[in-house]
C-alpha atoms as a PDB file:
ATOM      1  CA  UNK A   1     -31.795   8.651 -25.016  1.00  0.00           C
ATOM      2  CA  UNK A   2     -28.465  10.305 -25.477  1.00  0.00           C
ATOM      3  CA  UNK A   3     -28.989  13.276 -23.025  1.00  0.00           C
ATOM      4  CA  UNK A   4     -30.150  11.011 -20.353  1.00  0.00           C
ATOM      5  CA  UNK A   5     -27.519   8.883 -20.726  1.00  0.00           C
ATOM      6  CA  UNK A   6     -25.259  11.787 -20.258  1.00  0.00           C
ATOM      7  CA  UNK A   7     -27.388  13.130 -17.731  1.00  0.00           C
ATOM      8  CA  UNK A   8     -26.874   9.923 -15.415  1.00  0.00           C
ATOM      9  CA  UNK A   9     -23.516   9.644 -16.170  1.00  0.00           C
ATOM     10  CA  UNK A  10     -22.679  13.776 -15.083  1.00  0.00           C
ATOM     11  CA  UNK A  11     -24.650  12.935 -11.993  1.00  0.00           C
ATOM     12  CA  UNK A  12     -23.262  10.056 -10.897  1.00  0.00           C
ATOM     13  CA  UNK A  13     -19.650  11.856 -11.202  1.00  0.00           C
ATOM     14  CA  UNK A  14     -20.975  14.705  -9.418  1.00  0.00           C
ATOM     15  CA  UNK A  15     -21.800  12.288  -6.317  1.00  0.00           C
ATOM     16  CA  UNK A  16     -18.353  10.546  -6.994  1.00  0.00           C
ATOM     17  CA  UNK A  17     -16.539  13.158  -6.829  1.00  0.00           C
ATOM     18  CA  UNK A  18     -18.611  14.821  -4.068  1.00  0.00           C
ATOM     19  CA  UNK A  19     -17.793  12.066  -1.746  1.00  0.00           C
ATOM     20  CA  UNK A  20     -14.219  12.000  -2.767  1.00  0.00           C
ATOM     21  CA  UNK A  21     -14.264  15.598  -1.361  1.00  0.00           C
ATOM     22  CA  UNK A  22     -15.375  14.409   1.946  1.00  0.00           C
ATOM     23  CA  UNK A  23     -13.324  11.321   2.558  1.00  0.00           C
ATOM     24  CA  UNK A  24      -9.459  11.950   1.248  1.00  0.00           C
ATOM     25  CA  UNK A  25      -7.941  11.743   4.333  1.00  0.00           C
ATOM     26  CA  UNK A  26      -4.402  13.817   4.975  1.00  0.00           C
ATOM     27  CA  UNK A  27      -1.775  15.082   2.522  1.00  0.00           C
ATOM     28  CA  UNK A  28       1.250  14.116   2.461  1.00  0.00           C
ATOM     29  CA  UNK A  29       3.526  15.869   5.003  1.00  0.00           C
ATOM     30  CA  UNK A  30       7.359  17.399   3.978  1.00  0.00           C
ATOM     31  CA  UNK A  31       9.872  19.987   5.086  1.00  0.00           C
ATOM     32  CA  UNK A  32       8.788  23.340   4.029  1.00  0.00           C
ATOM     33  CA  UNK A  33      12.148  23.353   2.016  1.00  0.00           C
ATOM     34  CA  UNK A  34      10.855  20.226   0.331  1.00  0.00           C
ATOM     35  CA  UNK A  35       7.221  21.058  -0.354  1.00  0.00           C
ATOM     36  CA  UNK A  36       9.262  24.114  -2.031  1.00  0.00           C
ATOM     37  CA  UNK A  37      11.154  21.948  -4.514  1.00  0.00           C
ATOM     38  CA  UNK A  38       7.811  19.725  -4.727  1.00  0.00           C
ATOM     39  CA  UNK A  39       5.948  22.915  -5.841  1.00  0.00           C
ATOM     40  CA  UNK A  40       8.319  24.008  -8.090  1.00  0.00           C
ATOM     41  CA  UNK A  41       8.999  20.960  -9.945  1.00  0.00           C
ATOM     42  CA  UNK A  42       4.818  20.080  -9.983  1.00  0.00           C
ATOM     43  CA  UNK A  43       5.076  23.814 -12.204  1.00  0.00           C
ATOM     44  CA  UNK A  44       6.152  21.386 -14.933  1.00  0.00           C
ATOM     45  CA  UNK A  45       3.331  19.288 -14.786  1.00  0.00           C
ATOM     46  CA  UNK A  46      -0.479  20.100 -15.777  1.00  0.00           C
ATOM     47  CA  UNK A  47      -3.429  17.404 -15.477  1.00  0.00           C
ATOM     48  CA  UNK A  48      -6.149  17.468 -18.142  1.00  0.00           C
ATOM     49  CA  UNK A  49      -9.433  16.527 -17.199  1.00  0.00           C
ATOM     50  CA  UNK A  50     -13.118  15.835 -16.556  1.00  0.00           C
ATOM     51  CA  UNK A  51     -14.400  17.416 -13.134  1.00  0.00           C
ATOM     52  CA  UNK A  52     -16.897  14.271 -13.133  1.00  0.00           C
ATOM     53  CA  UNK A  53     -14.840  11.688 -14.569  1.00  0.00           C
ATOM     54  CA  UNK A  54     -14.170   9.220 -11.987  1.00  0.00           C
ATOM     55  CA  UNK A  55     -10.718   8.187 -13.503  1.00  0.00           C
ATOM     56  CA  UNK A  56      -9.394  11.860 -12.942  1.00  0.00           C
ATOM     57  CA  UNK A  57     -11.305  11.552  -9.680  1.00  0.00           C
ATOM     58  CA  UNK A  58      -8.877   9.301  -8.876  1.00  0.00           C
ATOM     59  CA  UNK A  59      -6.014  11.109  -9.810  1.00  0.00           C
ATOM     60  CA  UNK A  60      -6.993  13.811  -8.633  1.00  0.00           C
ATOM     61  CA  UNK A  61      -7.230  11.669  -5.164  1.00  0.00           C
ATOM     62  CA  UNK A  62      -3.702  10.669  -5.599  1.00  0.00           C
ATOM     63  CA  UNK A  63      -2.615  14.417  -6.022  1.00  0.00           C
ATOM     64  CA  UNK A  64      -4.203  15.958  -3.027  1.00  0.00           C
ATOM     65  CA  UNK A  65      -2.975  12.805  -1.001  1.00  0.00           C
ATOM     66  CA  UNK A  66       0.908  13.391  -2.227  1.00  0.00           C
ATOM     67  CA  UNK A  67       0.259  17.028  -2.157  1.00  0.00           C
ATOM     68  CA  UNK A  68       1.129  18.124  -5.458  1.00  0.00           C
ATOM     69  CA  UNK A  69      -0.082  21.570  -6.162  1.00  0.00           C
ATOM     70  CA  UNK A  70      -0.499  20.615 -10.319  1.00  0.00           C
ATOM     71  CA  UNK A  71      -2.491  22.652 -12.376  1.00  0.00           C
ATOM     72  CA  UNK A  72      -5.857  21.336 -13.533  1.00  0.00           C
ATOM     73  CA  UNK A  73      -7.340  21.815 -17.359  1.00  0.00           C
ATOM     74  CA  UNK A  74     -10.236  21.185 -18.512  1.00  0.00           C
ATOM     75  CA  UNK A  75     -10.763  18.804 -21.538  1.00  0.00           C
ATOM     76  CA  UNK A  76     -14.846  19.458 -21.810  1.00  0.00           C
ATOM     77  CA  UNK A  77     -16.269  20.529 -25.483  1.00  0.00           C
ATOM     78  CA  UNK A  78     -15.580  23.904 -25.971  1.00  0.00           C
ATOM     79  CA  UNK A  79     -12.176  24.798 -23.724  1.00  0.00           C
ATOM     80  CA  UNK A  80      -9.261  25.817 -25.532  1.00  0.00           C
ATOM     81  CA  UNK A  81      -7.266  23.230 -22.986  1.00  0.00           C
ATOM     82  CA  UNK A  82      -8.850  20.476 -25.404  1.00  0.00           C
ATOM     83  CA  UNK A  83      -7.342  21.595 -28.359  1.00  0.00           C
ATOM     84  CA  UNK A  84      -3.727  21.480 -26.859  1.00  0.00           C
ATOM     85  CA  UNK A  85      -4.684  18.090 -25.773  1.00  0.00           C
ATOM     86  CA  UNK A  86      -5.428  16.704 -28.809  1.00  0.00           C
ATOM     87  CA  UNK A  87      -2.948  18.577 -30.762  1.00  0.00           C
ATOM     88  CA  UNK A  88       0.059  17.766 -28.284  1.00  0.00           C
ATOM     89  CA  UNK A  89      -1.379  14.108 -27.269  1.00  0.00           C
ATOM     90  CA  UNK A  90      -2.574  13.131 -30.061  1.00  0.00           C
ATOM     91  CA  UNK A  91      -6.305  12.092 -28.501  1.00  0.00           C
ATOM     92  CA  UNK A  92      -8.636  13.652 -26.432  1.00  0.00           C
ATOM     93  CA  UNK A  93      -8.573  11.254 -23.435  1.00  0.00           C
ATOM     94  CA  UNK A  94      -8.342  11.598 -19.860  1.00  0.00           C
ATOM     95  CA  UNK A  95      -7.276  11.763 -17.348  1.00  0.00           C
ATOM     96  CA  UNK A  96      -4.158  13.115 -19.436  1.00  0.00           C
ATOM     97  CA  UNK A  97      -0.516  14.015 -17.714  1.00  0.00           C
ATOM     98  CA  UNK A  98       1.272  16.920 -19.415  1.00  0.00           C
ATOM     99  CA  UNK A  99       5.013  16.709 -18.495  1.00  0.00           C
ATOM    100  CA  UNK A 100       7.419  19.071 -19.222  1.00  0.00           C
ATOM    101  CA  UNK A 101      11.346  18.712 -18.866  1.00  0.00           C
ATOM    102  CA  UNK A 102      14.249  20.333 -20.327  1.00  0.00           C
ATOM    103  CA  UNK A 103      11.886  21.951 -23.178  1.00  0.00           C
ATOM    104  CA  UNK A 104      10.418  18.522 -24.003  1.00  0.00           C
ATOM    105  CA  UNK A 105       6.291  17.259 -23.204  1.00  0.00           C
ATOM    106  CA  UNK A 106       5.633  14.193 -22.793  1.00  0.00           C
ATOM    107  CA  UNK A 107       1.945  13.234 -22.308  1.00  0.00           C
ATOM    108  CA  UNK A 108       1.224  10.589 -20.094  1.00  0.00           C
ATOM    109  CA  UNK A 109      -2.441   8.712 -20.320  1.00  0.00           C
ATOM    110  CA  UNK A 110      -3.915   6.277 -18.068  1.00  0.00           C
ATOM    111  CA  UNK A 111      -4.841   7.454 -14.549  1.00  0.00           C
ATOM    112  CA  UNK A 112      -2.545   4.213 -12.912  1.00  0.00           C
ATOM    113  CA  UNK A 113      -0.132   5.367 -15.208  1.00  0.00           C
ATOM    114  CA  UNK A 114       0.158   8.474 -13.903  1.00  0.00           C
ATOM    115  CA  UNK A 115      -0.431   7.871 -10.008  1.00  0.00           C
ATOM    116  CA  UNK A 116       2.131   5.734 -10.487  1.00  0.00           C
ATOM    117  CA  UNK A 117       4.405   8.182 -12.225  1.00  0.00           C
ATOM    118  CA  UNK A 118       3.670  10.890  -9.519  1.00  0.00           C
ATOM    119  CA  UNK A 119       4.123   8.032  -6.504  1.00  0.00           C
ATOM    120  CA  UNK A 120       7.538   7.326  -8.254  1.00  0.00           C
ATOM    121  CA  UNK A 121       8.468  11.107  -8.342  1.00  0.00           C
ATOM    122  CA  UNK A 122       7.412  12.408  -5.361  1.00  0.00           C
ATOM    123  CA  UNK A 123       6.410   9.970  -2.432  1.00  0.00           C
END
């Protein structure tokens, strides 16, 4: 019952996040002197994740529509990224926001959190 649970769950991502592919619309258009700075300062920032997980989906969404270049980790059993995560955040849980400033993370959770966050920084 487990694995089929899972199963359904993995496929039902895999068609949300297939038709996220196909309907985000435009990014976000700046100055390429901006999108610089914007690409520099999204360096400091890394999202941890589930490809399938419709809450980093959604994110993920958000990203590509503000055009933020930020790196993507994977969370799933078995990366090395999940270790950090749970190590520096405390919980494996995602969609996770690793941000880095003057030497010091911060690790944001909640995927309105972080749009929000990222809206706030760069829109």
């Amino acid at each position: 019952m487990k694995f089929f649970i899972k199963l359904i769950r993995n496929l039902l991502g895999v068609i949300i996040a297939t038709a996220d592919v196909l309907t985000r619309g435009t990014k976000l258009k700046r100055t390429p002197e901006k999108q610089q700075q914007v690409n520099a300062e999204a360096k400091e920032l890394s999202l941890y994740q589930f490809f399938a997980c419709p809450f980093c989906i959604k994110t993920r969404r958000a990203m590509y529509k503000l055009n933020l270049p930020i790196e993507t980790r994977s969370a799933s059993e078995g990366s090395p990224h999940r270790d950090v995560l749970l190590q520096g955040g405390g919980k494996v849980k995602v969609p996770c926001l690793r941000i880095e400033k003057e030497g010091n993370v911060e690790w944001l959770y909640e995927s309105s959190d972080i749009i929000r966050y990222l809206e706030t920084r760069f829109a």
